[in-house]
N, C-alpha and C. Protein backbone atom coordinates (compact mmCIF):
# COMPACT_ATOMS: atom_id res chain seq x y z
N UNK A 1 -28.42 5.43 -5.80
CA UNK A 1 -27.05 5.73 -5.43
C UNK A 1 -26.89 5.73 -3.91
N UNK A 2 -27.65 6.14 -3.20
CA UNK A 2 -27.87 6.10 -1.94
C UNK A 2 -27.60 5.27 -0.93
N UNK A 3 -28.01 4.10 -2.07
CA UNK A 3 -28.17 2.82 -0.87
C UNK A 3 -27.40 2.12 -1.73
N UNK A 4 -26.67 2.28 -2.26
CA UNK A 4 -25.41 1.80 -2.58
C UNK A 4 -24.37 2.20 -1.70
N UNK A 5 -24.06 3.27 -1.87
CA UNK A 5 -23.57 3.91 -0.54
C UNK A 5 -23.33 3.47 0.88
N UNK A 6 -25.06 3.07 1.30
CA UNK A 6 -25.33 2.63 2.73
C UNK A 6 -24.38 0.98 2.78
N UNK A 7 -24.98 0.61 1.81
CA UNK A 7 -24.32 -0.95 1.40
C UNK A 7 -23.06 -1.05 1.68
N UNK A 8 -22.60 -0.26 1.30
CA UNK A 8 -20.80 -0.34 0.72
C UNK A 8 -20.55 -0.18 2.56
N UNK A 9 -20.93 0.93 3.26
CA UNK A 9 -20.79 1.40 4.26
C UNK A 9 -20.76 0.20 5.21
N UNK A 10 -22.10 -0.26 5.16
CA UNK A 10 -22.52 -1.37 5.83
C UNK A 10 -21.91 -2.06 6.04
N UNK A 11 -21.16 -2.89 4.72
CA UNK A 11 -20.48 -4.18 4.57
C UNK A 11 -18.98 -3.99 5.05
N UNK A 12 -18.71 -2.50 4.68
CA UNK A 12 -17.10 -2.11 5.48
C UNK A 12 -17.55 -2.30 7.01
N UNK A 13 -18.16 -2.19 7.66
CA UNK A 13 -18.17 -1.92 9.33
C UNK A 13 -18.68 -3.67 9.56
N UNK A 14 -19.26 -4.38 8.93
CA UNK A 14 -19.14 -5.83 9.54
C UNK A 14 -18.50 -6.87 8.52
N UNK A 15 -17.39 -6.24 7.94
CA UNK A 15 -16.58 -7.18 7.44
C UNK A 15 -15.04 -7.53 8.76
N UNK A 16 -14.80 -6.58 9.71
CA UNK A 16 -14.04 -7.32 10.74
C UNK A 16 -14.65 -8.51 11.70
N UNK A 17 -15.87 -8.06 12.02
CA UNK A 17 -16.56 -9.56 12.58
C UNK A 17 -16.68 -10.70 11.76
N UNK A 18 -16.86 -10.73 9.94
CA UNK A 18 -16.89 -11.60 9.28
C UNK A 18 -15.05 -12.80 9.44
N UNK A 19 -13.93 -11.59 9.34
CA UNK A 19 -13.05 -12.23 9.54
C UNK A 19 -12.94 -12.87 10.80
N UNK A 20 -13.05 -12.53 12.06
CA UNK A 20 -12.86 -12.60 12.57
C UNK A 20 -13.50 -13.98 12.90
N UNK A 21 -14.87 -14.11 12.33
CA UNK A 21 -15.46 -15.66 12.29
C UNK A 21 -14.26 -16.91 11.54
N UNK A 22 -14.12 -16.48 10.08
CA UNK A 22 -13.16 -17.05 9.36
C UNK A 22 -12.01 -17.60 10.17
N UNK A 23 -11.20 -16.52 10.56
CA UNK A 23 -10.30 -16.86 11.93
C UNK A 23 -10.49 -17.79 12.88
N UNK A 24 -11.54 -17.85 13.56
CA UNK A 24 -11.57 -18.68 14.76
C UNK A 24 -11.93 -20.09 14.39
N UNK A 25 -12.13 -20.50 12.82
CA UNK A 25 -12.58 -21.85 12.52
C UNK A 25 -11.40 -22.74 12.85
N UNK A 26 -10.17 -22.37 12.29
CA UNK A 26 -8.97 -23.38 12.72
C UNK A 26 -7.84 -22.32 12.95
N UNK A 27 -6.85 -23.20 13.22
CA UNK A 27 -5.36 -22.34 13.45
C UNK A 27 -5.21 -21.93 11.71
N UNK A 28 -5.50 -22.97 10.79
CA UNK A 28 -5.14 -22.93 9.35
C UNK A 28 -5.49 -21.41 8.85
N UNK A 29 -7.04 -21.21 8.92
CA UNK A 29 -7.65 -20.22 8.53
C UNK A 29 -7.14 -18.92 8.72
N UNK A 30 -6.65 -19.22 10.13
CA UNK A 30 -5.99 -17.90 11.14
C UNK A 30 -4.53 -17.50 10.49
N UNK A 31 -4.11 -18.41 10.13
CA UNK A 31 -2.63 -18.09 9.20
C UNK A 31 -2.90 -17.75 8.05
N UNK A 32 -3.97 -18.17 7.41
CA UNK A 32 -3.93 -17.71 6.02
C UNK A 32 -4.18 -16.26 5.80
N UNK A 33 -5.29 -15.86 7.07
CA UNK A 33 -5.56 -14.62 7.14
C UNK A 33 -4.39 -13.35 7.82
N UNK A 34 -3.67 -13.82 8.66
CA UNK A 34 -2.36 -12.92 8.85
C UNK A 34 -1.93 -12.75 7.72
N UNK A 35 -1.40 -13.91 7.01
CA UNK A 35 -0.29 -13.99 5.94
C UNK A 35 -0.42 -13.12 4.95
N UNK A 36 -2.09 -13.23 4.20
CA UNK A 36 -3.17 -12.54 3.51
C UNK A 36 -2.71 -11.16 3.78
N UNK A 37 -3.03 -10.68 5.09
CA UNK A 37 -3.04 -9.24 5.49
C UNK A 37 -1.63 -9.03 5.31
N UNK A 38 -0.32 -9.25 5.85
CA UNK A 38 1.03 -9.40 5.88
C UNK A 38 1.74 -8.52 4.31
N UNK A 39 0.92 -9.76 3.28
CA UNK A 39 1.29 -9.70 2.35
C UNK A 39 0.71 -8.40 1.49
N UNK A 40 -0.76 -8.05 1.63
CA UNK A 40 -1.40 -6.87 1.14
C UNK A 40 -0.14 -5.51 1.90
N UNK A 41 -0.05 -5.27 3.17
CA UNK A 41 0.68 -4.51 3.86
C UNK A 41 1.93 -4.03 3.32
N UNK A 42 2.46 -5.32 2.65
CA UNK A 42 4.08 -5.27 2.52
C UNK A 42 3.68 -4.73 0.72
N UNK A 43 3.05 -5.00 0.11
CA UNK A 43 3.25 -4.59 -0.97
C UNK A 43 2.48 -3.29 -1.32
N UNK A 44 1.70 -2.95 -0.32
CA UNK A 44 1.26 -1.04 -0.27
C UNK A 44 2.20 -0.08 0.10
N UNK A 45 3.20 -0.70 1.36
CA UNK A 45 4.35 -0.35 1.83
C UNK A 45 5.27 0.42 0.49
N UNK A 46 6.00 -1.12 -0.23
CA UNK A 46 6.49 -0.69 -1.43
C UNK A 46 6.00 -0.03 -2.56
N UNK A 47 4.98 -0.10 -2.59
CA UNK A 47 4.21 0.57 -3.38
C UNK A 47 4.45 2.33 -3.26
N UNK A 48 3.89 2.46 -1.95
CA UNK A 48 4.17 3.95 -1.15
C UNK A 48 5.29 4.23 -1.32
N UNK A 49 6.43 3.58 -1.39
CA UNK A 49 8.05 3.87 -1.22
C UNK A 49 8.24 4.58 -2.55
N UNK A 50 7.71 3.71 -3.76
CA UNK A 50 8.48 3.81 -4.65
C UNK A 50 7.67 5.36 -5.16
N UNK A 51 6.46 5.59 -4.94
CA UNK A 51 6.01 6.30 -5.00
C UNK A 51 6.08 7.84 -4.07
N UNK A 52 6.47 7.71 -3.13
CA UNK A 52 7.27 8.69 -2.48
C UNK A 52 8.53 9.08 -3.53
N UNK A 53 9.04 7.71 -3.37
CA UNK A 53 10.46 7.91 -4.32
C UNK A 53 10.74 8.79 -5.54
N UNK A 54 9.25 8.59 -6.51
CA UNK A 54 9.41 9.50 -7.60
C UNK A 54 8.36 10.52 -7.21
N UNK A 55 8.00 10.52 -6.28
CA UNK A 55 7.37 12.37 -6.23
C UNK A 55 8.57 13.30 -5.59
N UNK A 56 9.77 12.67 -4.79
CA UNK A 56 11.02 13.64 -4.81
C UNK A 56 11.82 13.90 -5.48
N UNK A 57 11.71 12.61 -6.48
CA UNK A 57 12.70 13.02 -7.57
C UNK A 57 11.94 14.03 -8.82
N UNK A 58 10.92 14.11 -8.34
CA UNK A 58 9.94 15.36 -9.43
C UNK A 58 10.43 16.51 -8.78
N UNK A 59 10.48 16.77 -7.62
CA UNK A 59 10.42 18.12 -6.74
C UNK A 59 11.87 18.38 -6.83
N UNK A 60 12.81 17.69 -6.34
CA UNK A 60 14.28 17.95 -6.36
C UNK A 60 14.90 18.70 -7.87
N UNK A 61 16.02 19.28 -7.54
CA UNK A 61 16.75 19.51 -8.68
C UNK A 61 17.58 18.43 -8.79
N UNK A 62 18.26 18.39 -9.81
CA UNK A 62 18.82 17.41 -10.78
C UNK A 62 20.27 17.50 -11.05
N UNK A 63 20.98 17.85 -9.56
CA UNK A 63 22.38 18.80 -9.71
C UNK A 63 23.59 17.92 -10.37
N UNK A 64 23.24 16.37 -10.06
CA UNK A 64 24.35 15.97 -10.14
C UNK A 64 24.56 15.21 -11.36
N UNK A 65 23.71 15.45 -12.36
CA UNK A 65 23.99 14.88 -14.05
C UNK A 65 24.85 15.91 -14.96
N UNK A 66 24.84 17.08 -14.69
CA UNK A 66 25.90 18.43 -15.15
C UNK A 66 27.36 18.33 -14.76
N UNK A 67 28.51 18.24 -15.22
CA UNK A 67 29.56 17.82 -15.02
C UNK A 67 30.36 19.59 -15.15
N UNK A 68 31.48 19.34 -14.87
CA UNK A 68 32.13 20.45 -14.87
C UNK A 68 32.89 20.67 -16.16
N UNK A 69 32.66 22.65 -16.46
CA UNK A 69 33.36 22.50 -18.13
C UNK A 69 34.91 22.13 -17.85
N UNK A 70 35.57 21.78 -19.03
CA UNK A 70 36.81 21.14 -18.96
C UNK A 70 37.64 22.43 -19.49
N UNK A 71 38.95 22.49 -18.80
CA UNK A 71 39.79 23.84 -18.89
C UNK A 71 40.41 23.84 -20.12
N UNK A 72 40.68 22.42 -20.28
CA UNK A 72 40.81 22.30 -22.29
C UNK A 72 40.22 22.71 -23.52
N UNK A 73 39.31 22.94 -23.54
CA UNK A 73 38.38 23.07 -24.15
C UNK A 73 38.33 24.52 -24.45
């Protein structure tokens, strides 16, 4: 388990130099990899939103589905 661990560790701290090789092969590579990142970003973003979104609507009260009694009645 250990050195699984170390591994995982390892490979996180020289996976920016790995891109960063990827990157410098062409302009092509270099766009695919913004775009790549761009696109992961934008959909954690929404992700987070919507998820913000329903942890306030858990916490909030719920005032405005109760209507007022009617004097008719």
């Amino acid at each position: 388990m250990q050195s699984l661990l170390s591994e995982l560790i390892d490979s996180i701290v020289s996976m920016p130099g790995e891109f960063l090789e990827v990157m410098t092969v062409d302009p092509l590579s270099a766009l695919l990899v913004v775009m790549g990142g761009l696109l992961i970003g934008a959909s954690i973003a929404v992700m987070g939103y919507l998820t913000l979104g329903a942890a306030v609507d858990l916490i909030t009260p719920d005032v405005g589905s109760r209507g007022q009694p009617r004097a008719d009645r």
